[in-house]
C-alpha atoms as a PDB file:
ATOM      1  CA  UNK A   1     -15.301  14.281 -18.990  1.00  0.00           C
ATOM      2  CA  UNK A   2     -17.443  12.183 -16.724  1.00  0.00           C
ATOM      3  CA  UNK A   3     -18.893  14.153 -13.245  1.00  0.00           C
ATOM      4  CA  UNK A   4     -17.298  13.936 -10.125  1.00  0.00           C
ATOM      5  CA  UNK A   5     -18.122  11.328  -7.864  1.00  0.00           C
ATOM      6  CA  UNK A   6     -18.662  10.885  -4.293  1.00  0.00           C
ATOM      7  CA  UNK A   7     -16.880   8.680  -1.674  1.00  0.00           C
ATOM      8  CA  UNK A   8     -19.352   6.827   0.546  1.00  0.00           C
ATOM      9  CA  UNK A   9     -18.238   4.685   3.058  1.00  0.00           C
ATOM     10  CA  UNK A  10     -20.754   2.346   5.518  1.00  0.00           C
ATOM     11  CA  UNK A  11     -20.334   0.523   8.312  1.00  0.00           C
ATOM     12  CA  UNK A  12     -16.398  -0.748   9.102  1.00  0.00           C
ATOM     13  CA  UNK A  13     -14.788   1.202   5.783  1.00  0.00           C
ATOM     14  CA  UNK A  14     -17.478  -0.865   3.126  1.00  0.00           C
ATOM     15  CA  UNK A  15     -16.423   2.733   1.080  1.00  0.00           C
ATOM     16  CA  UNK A  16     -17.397   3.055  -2.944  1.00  0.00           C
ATOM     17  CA  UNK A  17     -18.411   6.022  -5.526  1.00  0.00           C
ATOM     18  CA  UNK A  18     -21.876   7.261  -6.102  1.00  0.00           C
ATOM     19  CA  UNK A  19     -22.744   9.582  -8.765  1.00  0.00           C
ATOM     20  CA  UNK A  20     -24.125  12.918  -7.271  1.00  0.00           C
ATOM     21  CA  UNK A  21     -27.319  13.269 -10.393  1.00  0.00           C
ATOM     22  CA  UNK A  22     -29.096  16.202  -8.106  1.00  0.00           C
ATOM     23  CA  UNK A  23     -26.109  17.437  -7.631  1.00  0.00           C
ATOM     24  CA  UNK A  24     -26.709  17.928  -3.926  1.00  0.00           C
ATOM     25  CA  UNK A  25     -23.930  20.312  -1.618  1.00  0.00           C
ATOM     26  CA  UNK A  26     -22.467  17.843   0.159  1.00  0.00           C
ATOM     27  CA  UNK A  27     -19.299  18.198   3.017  1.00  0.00           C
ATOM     28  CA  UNK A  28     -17.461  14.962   4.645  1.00  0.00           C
ATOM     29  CA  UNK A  29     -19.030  13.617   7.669  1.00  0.00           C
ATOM     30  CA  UNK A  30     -22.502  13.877   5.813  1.00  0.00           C
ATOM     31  CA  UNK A  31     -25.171  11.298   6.061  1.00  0.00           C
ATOM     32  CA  UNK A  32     -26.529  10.610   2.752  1.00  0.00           C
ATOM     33  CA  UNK A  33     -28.996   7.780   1.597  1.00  0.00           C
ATOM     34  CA  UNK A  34     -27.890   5.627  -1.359  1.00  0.00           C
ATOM     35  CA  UNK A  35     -28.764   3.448  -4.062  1.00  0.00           C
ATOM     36  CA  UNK A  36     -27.681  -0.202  -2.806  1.00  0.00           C
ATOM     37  CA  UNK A  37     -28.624  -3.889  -4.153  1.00  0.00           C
ATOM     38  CA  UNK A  38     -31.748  -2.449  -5.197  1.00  0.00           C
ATOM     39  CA  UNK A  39     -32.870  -0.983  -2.176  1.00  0.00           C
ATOM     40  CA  UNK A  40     -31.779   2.146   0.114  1.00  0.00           C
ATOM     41  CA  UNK A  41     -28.433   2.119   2.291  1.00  0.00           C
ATOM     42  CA  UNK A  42     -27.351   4.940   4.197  1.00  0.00           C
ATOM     43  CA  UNK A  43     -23.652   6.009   4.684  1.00  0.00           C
ATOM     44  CA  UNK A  44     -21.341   8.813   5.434  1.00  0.00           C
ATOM     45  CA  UNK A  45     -19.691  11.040   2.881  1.00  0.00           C
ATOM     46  CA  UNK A  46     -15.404  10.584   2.809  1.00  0.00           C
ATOM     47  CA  UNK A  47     -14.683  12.752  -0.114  1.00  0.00           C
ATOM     48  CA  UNK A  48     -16.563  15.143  -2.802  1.00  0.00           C
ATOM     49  CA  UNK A  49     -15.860  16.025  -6.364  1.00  0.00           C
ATOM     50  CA  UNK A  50     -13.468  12.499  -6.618  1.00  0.00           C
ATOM     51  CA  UNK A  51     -12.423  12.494 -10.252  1.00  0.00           C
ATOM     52  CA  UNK A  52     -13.320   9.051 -11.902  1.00  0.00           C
ATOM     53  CA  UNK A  53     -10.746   7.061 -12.926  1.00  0.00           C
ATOM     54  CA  UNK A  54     -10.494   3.840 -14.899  1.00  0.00           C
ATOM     55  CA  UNK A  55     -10.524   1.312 -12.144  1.00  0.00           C
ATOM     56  CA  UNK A  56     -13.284   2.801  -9.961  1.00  0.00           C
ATOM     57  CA  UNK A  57     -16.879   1.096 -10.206  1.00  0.00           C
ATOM     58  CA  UNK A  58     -19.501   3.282  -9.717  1.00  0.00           C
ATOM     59  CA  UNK A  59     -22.078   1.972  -7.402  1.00  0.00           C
ATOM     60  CA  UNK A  60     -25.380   3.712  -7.527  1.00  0.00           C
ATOM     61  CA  UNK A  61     -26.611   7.075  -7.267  1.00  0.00           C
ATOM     62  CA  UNK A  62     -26.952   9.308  -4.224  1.00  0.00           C
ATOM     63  CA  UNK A  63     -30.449   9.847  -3.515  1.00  0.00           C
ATOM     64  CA  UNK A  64     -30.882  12.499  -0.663  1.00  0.00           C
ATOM     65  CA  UNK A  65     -29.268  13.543   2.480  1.00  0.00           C
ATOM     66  CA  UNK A  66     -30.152  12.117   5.332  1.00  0.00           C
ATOM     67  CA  UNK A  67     -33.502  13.031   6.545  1.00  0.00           C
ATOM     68  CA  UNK A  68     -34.849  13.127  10.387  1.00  0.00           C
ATOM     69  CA  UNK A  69     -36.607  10.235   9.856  1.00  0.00           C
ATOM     70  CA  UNK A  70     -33.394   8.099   8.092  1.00  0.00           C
ATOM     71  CA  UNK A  71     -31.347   9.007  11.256  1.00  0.00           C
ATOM     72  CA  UNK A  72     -34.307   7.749  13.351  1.00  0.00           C
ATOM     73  CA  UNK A  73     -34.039   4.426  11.338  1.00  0.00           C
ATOM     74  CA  UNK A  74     -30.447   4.208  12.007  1.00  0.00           C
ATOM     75  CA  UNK A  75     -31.054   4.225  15.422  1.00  0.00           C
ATOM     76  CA  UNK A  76     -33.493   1.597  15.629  1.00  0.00           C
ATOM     77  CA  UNK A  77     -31.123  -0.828  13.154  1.00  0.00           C
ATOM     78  CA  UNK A  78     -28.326   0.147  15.784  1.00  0.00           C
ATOM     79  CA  UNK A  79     -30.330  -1.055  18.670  1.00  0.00           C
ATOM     80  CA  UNK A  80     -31.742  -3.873  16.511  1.00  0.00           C
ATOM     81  CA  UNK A  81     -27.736  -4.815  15.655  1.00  0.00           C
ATOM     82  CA  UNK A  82     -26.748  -4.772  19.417  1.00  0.00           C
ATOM     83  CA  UNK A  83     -29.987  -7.211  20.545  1.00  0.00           C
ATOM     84  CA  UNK A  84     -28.989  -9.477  17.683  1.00  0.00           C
ATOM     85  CA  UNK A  85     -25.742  -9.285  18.925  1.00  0.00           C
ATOM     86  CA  UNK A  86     -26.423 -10.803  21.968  1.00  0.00           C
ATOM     87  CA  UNK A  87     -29.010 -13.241  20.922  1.00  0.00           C
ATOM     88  CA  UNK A  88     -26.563 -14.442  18.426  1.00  0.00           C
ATOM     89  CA  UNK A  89     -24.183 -15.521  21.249  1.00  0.00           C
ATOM     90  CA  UNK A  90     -26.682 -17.215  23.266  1.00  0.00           C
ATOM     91  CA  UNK A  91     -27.568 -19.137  20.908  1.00  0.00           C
ATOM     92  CA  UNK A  92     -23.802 -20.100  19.325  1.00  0.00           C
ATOM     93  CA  UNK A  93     -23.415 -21.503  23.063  1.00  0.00           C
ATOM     94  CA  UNK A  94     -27.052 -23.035  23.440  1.00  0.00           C
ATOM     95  CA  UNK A  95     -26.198 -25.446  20.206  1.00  0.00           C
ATOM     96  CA  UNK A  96     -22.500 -25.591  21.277  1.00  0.00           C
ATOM     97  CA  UNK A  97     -21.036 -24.153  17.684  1.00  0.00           C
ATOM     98  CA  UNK A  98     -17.605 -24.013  17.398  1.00  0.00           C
ATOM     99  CA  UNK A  99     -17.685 -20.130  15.810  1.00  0.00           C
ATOM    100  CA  UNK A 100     -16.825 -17.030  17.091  1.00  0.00           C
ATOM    101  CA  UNK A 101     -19.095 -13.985  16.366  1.00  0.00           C
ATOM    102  CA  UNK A 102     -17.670 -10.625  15.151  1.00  0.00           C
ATOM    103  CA  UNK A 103     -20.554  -8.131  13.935  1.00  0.00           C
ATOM    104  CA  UNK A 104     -23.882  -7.867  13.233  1.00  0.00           C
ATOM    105  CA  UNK A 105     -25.019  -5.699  10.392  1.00  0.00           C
ATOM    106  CA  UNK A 106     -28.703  -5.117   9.443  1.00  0.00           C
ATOM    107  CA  UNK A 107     -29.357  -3.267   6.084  1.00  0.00           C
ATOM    108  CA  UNK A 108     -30.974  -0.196   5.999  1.00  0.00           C
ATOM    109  CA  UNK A 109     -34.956  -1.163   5.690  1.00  0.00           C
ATOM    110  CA  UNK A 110     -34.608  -3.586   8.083  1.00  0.00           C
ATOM    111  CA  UNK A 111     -35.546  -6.630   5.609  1.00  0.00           C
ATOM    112  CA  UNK A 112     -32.302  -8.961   6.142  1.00  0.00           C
ATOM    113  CA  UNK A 113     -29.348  -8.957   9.464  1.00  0.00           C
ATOM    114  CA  UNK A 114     -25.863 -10.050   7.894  1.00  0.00           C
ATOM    115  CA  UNK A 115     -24.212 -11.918  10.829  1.00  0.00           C
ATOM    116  CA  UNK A 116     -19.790 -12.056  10.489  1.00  0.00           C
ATOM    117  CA  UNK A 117     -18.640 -14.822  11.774  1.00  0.00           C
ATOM    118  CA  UNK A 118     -14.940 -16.582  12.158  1.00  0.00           C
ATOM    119  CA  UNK A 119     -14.464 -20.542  12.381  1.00  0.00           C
ATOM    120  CA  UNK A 120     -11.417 -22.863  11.818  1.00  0.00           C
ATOM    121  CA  UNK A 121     -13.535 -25.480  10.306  1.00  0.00           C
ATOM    122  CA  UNK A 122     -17.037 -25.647   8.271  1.00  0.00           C
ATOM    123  CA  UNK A 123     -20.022 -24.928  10.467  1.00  0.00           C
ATOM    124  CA  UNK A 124     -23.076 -26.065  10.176  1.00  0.00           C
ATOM    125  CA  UNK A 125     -25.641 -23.356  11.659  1.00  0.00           C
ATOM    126  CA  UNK A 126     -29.204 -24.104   9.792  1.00  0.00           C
ATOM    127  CA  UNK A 127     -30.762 -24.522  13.770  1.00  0.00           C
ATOM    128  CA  UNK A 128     -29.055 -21.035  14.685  1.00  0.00           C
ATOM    129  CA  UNK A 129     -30.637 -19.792  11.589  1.00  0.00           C
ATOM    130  CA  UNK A 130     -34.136 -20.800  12.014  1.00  0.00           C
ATOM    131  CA  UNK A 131     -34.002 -19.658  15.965  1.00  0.00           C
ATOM    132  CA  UNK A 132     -32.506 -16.124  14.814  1.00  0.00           C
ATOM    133  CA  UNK A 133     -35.152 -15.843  11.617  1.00  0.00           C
ATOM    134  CA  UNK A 134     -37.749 -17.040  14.040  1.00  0.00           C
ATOM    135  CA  UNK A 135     -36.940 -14.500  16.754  1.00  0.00           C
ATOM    136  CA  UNK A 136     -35.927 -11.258  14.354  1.00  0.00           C
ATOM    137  CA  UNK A 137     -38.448 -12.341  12.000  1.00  0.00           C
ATOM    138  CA  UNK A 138     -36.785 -11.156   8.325  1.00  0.00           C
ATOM    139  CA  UNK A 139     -33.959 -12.474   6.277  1.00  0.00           C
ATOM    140  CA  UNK A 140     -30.870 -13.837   8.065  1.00  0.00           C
ATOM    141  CA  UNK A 141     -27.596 -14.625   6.155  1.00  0.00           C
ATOM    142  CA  UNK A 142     -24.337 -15.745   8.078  1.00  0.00           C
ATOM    143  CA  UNK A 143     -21.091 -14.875   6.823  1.00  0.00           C
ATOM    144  CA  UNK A 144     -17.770 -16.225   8.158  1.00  0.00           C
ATOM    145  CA  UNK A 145     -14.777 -14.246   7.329  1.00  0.00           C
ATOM    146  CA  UNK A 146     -11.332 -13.998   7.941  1.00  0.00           C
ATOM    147  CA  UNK A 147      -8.795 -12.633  10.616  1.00  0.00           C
ATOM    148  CA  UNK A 148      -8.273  -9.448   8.084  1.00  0.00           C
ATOM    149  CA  UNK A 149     -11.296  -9.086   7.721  1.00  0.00           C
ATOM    150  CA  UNK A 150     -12.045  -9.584  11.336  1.00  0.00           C
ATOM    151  CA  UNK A 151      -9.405  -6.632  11.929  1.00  0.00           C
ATOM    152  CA  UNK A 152     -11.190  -4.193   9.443  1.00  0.00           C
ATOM    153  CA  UNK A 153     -14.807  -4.891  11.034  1.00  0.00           C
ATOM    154  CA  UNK A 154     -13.573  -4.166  14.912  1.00  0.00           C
ATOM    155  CA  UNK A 155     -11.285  -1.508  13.846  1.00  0.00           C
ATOM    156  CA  UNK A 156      -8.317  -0.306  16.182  1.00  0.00           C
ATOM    157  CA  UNK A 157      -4.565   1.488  15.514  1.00  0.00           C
ATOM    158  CA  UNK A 158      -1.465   0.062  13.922  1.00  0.00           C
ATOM    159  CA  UNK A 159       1.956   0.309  15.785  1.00  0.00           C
ATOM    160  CA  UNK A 160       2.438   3.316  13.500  1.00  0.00           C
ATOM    161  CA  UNK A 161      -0.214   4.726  16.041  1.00  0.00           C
ATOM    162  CA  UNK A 162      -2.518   5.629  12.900  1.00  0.00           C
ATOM    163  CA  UNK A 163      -6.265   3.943  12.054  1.00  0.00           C
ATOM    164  CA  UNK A 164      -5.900   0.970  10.420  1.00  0.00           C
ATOM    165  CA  UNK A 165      -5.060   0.791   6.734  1.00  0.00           C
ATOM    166  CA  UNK A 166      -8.064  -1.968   6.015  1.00  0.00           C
ATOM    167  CA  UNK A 167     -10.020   0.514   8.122  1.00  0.00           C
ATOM    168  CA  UNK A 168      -9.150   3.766   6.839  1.00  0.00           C
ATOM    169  CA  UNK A 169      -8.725   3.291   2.951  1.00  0.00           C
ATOM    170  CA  UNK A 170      -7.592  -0.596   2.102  1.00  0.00           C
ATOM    171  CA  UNK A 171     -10.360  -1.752   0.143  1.00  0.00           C
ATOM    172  CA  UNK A 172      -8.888  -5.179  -1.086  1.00  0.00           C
ATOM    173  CA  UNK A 173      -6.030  -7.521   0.453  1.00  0.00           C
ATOM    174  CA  UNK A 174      -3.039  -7.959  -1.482  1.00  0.00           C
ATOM    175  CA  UNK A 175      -0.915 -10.921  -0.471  1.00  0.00           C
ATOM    176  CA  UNK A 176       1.916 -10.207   1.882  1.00  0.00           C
ATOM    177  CA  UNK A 177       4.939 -12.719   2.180  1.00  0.00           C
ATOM    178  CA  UNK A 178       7.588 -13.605   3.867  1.00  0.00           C
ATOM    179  CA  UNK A 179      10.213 -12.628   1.187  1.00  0.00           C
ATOM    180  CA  UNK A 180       8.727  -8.681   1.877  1.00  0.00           C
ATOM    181  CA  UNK A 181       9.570  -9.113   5.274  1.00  0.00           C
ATOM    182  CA  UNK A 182      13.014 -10.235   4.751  1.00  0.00           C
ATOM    183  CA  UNK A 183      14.504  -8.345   2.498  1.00  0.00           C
ATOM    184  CA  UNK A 184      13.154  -5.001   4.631  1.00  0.00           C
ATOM    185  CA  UNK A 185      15.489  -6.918   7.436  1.00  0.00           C
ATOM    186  CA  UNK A 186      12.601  -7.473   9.794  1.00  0.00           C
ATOM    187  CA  UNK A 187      13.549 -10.367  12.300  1.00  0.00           C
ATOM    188  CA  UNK A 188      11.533 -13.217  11.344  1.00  0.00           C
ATOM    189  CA  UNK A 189      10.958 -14.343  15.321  1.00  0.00           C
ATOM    190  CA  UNK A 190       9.047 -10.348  15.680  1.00  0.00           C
ATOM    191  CA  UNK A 191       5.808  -9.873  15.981  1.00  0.00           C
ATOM    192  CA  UNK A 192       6.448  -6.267  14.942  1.00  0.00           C
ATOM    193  CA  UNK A 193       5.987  -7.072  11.616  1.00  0.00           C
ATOM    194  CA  UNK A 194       2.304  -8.826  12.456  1.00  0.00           C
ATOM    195  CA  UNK A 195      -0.720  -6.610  12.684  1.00  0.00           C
ATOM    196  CA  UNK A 196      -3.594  -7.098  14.920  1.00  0.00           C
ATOM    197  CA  UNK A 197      -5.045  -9.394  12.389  1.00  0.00           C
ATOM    198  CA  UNK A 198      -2.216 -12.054  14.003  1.00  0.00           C
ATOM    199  CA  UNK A 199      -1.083 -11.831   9.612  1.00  0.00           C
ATOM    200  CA  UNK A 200       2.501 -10.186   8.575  1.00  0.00           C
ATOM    201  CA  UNK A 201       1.363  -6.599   7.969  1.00  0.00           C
ATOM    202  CA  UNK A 202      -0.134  -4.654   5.050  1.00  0.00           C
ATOM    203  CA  UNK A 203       2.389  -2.040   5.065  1.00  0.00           C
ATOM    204  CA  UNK A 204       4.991  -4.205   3.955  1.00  0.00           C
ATOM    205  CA  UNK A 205       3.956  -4.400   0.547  1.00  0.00           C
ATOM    206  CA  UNK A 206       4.051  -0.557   0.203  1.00  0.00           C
ATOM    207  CA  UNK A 207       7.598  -0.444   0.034  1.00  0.00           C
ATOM    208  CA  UNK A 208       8.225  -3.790  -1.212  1.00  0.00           C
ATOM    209  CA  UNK A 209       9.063  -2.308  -4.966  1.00  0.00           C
ATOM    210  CA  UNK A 210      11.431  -0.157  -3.906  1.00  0.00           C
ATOM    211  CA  UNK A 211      13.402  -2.727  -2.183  1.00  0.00           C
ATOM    212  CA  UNK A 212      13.371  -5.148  -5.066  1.00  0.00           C
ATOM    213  CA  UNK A 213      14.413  -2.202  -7.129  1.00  0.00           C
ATOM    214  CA  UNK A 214      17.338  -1.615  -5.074  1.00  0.00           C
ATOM    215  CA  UNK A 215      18.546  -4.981  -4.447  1.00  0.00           C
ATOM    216  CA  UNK A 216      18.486  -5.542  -7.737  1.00  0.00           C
ATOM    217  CA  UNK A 217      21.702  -3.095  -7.858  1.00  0.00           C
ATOM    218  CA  UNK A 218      23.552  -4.757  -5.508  1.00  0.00           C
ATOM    219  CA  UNK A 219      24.976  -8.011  -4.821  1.00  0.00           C
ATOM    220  CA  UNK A 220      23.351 -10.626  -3.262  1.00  0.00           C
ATOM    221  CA  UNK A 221      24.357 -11.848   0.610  1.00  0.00           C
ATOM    222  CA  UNK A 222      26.664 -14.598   0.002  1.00  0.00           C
ATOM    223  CA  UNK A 223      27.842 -14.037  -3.523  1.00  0.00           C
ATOM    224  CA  UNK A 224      31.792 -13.044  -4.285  1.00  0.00           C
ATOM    225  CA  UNK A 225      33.067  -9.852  -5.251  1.00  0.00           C
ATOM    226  CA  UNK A 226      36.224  -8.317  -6.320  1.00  0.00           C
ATOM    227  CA  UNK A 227      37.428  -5.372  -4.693  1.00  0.00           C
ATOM    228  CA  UNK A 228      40.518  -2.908  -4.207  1.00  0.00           C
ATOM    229  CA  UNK A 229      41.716  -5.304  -1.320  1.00  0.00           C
ATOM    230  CA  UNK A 230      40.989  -8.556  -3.273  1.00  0.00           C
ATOM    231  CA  UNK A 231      37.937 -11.093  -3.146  1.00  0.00           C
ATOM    232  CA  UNK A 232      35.630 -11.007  -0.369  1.00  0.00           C
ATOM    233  CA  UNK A 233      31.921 -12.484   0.621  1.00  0.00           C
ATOM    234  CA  UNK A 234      28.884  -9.728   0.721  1.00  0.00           C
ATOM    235  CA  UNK A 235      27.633 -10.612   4.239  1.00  0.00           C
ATOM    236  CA  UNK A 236      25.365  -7.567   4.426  1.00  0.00           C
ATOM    237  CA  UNK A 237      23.435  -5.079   1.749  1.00  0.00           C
ATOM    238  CA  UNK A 238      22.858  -1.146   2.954  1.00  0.00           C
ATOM    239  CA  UNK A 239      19.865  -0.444   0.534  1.00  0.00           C
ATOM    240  CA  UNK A 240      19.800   3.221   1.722  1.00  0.00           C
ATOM    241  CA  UNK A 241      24.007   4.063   1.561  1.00  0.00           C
ATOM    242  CA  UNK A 242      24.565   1.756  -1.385  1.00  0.00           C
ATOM    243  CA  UNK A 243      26.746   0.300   0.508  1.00  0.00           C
ATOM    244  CA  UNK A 244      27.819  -3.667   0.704  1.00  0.00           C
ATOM    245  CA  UNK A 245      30.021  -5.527   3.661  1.00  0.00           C
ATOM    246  CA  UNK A 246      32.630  -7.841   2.745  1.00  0.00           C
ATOM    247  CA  UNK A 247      34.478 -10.710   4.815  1.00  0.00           C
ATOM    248  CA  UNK A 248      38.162 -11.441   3.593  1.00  0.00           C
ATOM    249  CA  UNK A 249      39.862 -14.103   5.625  1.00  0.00           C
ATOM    250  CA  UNK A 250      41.474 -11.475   7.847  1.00  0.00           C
ATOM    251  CA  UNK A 251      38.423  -9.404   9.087  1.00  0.00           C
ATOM    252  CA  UNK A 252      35.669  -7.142   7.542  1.00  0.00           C
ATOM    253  CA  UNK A 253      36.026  -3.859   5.494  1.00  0.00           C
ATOM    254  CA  UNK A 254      33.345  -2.102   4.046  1.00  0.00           C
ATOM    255  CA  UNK A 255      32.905  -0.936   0.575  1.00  0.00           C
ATOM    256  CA  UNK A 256      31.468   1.358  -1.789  1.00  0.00           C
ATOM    257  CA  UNK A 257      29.655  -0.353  -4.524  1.00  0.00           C
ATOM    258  CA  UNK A 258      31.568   1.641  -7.160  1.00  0.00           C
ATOM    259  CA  UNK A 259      34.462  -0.196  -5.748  1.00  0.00           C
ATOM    260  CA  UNK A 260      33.563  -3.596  -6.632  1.00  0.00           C
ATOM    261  CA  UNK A 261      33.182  -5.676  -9.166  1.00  0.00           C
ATOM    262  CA  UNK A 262      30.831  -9.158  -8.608  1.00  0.00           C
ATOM    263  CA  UNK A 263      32.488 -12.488  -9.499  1.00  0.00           C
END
């Protein structure tokens, strides 16, 4: 049986599995340097002893816990991060680029600063570039995302008053459609079902099989049944009592699926 592995997620929920070869005693909330593109990262410890399974990818090794001297890196990259920050703004507005900066992420021996970016249209930032390399003097790579994954970098709460699932343990975005949202009879003028990405919500996809399951034992909305009292239109589907409405010419009843029979 392959060893356990160990969650490690960075900065804004960048989580994978390290092997544990020292086999180090490590609890969640520990800061432990990794293996990473061929270099060192440093991240926090989610979960020990994960069993592997056939779909996880296993990134790297873990090479020590974090020392004084790794935290005292950190800090610096933070500080380095937030000035970058800044400067990065300045200088979107000194050569009037239409882009909107959302993080700044410098890797871990301080050889290269990722900058995210968002932007409706192509951008073309070679001057920003040579200004930033010129002033941070290292690598500089710019990045421009999207409004998900604008929502997983500045983090925040879902309506269901939780951390949010890109955050907390989404790793990849699944497509989310309309057709989820209407068949879980979510108004389609709400922007309850949007999340604070401004996109219809992950969540909806969670329980989309188990609508499609159910619907698929029911009639349709609109289709013709025979019942006790004669034929009638399905106007609305109860999922959850099994239970369909039906209009007759003379008013609504409603009826037990058992009871009917679709034309």
């Amino acid at each position: 049986m392959p060893s356990p592995l160990i969650e490690v997620h960075f900065k804004q929920a960048r989580g994978t599995y390290y092997n544990n070869p020292q086999e180090l005693s490590l609890m969640p909330q520990e800061l432990v340097v990794v293996t990473y593109d061929s270099s060192e990262e440093i991240g926090t410890v989610v979960r020990n002893n994960v069993q592997f399974r056939d779909k996880m990818k296993r990134s790297g090794d873990i090479l020590r816990k974090a020392t004084e001297e790794d935290l005292a890196k950190l800090q610096t990259n933070h500080k380095r991060e937030e000035e970058a920050y800044l400067a990065c703004q300045n200088l979107v507005a000194k050569h009037d680029l239409h882009m909107s900066l959302v993080d700044v992420e410098s890797r871990f021996d301080g050889s290269k600063l990722i900058f995210y970016f968002t932007a409706e249209k192509r951008v073309d930032f070679r001057s920003l570039v040579r200004d930033l390399a010129t002033m941070f003097k290292g690598r500089i790579e710019m990045r421009q995302i999207g409004v998900r994954d604008e929502a997983r970098r500045v983090g925040g709460y879902g309506q269901c008053g939780r951390q949010l699932c890109c955050v907390a343990w989404l790793n990849n975005f699944e497509p989310v459609t309309l057709k989820m949202a209407k068949e879980q009879n979510m108004s389609m003028t709400s922007s309850k079902m949007l999340g604070l990405c401004g996109r219809l919500m992950c969540c909806l996809m969670y329980e989309d099989a188990f609508y499609e399951e159910s619907y698929s034992h029911l009639p349709k909305v609109g289709s013709v049944v025979n019942t006790p009292q004669g034929d009638g239109t399905v106007y609305k589907v109860d999922i959850f009592k099994q239970r369909i409405h039906v209009k007759f010419d003379e008013g609504h009843a409603g009826f037990a699926f058992s009871e009917i029979k679709q034309k």
